[in-house]
N, C-alpha and C. Protein backbone atom coordinates (compact mmCIF):
# COMPACT_ATOMS: atom_id res chain seq x y z
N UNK A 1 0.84 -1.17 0.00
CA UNK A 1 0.00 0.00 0.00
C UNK A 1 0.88 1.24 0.00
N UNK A 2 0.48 1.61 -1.19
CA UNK A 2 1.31 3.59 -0.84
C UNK A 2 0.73 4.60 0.29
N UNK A 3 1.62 4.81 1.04
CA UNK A 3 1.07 5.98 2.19
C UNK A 3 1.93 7.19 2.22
N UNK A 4 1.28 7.81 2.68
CA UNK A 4 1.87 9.28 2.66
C UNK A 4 1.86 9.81 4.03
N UNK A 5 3.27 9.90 4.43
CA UNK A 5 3.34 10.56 6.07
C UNK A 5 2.77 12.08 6.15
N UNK A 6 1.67 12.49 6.66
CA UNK A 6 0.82 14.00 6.30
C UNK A 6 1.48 14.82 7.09
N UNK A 7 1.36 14.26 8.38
CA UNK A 7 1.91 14.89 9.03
C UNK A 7 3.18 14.28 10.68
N UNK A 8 4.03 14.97 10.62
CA UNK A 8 4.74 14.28 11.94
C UNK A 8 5.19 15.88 12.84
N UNK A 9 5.48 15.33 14.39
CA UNK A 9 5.74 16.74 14.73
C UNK A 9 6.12 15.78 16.32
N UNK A 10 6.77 16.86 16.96
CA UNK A 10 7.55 16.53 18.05
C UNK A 10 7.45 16.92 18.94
N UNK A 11 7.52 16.34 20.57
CA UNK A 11 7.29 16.78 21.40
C UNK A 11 8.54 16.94 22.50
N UNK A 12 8.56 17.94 22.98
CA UNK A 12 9.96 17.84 23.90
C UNK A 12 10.21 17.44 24.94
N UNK A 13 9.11 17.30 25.99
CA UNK A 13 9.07 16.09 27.08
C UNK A 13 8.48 14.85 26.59
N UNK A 14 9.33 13.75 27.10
CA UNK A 14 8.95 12.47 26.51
C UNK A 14 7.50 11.73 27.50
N UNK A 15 6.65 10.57 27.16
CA UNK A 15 5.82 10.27 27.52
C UNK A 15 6.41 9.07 28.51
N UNK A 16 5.74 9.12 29.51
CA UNK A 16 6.13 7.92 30.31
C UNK A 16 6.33 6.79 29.84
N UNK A 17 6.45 5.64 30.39
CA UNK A 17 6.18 4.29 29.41
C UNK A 17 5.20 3.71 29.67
N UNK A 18 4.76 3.87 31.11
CA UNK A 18 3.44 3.47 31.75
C UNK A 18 1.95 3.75 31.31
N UNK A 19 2.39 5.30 30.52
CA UNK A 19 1.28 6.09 29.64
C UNK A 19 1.71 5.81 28.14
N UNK A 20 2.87 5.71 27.77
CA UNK A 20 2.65 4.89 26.43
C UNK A 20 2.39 3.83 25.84
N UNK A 21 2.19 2.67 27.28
CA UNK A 21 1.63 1.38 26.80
C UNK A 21 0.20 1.32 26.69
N UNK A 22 -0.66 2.80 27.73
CA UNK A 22 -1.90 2.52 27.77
C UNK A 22 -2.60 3.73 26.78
N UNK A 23 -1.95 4.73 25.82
CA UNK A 23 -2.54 5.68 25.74
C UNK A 23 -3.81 5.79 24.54
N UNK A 24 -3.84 4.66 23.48
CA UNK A 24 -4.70 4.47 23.08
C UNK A 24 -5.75 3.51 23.66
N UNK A 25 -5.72 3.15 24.64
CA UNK A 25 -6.68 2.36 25.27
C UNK A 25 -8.06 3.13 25.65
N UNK A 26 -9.15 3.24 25.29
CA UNK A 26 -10.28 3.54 25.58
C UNK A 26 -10.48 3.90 26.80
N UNK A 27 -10.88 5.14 27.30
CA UNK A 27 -11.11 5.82 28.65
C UNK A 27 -10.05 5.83 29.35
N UNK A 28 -8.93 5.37 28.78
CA UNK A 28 -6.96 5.69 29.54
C UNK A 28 -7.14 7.53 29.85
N UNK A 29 -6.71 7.82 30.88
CA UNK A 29 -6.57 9.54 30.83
C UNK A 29 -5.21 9.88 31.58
N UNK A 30 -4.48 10.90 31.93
CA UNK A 30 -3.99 11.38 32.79
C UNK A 30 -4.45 12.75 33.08
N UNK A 31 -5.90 13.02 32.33
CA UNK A 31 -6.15 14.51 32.60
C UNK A 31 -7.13 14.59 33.69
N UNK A 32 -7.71 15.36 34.54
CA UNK A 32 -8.79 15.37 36.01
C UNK A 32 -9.54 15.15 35.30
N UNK A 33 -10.26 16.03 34.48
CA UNK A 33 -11.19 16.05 33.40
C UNK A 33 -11.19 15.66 32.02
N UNK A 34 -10.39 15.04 31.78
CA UNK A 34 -10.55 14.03 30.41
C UNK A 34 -11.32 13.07 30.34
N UNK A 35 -11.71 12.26 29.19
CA UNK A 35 -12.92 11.39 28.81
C UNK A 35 -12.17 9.83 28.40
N UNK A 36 -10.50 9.96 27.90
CA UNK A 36 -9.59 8.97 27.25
C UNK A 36 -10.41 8.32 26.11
N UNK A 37 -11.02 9.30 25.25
CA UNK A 37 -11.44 8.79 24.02
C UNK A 37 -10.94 9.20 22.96
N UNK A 38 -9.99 10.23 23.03
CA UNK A 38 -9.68 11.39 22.12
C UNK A 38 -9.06 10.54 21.25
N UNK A 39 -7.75 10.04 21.56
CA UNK A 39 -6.51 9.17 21.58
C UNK A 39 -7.14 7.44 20.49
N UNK A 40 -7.93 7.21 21.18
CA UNK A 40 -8.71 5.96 20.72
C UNK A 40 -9.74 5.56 20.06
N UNK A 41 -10.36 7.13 19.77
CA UNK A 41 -11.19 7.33 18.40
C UNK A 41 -10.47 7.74 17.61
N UNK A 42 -9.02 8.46 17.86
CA UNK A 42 -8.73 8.90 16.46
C UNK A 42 -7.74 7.45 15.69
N UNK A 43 -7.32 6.51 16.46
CA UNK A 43 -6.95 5.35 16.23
C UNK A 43 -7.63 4.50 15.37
N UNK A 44 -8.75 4.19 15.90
CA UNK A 44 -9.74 3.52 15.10
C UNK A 44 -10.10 4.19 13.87
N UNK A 45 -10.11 5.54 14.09
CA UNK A 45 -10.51 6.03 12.71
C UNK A 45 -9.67 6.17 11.43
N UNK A 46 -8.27 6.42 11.61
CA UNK A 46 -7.05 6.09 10.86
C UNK A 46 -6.92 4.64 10.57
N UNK A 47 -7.52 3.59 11.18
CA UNK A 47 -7.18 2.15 10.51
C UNK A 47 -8.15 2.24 10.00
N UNK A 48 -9.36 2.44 10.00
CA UNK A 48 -10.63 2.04 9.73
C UNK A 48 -10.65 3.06 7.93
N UNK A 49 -9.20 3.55 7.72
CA UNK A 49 -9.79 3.86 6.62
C UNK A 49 -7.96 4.01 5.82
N UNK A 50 -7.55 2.91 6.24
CA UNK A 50 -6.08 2.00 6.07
C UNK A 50 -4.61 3.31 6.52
N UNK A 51 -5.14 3.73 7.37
CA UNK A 51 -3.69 4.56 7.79
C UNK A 51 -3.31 4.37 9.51
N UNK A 52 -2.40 4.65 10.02
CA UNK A 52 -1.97 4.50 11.08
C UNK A 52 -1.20 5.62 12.19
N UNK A 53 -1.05 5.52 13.27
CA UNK A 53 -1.01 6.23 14.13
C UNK A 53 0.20 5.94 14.86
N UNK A 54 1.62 6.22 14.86
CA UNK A 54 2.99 5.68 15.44
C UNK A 54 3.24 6.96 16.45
N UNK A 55 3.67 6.08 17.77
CA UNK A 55 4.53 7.02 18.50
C UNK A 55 6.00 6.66 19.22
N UNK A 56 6.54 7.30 19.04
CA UNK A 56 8.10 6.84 20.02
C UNK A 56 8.61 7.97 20.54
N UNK A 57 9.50 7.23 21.74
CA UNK A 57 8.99 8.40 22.95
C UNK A 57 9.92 7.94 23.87
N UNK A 58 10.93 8.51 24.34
CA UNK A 58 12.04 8.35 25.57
C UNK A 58 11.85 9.52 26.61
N UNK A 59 11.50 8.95 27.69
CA UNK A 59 11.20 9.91 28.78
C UNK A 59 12.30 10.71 28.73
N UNK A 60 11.86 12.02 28.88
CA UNK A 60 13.08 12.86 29.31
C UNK A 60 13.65 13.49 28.81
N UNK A 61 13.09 12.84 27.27
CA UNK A 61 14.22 12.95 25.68
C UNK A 61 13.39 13.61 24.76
N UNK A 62 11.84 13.36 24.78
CA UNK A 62 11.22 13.93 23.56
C UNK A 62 10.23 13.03 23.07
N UNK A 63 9.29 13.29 22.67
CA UNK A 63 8.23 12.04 21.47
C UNK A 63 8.07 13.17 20.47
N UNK A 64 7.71 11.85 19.15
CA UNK A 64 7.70 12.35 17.72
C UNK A 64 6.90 11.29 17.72
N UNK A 65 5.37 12.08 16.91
CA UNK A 65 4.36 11.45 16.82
C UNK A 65 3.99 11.48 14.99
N UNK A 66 3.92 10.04 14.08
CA UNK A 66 3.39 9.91 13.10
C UNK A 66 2.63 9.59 12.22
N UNK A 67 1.45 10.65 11.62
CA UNK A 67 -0.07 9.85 11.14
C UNK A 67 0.70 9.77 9.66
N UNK A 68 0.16 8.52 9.55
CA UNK A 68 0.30 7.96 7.93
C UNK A 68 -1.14 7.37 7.53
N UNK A 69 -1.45 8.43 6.25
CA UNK A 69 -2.13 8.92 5.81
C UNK A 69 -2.30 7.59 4.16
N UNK A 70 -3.06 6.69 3.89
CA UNK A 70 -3.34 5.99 2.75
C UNK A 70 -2.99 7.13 1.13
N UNK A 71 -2.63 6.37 0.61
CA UNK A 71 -2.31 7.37 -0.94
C UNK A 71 -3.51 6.69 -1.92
N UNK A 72 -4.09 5.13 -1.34
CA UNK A 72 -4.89 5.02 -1.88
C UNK A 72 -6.28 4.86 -1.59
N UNK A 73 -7.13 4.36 -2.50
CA UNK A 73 -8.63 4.51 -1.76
C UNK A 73 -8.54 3.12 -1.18
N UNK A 74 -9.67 3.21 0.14
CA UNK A 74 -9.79 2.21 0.80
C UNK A 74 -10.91 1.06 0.01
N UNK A 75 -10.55 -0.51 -0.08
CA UNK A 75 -11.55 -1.18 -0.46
C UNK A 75 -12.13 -1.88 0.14
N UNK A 76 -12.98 -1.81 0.97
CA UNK A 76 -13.25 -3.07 2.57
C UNK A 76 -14.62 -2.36 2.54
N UNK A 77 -14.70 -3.21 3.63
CA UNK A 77 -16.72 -3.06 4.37
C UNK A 77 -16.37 -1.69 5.30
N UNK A 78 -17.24 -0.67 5.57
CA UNK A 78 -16.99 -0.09 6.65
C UNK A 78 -18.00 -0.77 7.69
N UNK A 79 -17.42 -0.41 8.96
CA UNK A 79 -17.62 -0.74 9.99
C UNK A 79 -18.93 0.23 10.46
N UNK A 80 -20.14 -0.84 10.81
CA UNK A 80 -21.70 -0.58 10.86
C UNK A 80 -21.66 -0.40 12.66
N UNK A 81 -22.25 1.01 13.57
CA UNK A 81 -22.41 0.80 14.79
C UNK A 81 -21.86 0.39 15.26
């Protein structure tokens, strides 16, 4: 499959590892008031239409986060409810 990296961008404190094993997990938060859906709808929604969501991340050091974006059209069932 051809993909196209759209966008990548970097962060300068790195993510725990404790929070990067869980952060797409559904209702995962570290915020008082967060919902932990943000993270795990936008996951599903990047596969669900053949692209993907990469992060790497050394505490202390920085994360660089990358959506890869399909170059082509998707051919599958979408996903009903």
């Amino acid at each position: 499959m051809l993909a196209a990296v759209a966008m990548a961008f970097s962060l300068i404190i790195g993510i725990p590892s404790g929070v990067l094993e869980k952060m797409f997990d559904p209702f995962f938060t570290t915020k008082a008031t967060g919902t932990g859906l943000g993270l795990s709808i936008s996951q599903t929604i990047m596969q669900e239409h053949g692209g993907s969501i990469a992060v790497d991340s050394r505490e202390g050091r920085g994360t660089t986060v990358l959506l890869n974006f399909p170059l082509e059209k998707r051919t599958g069932e979408r996903r009903t409810a």
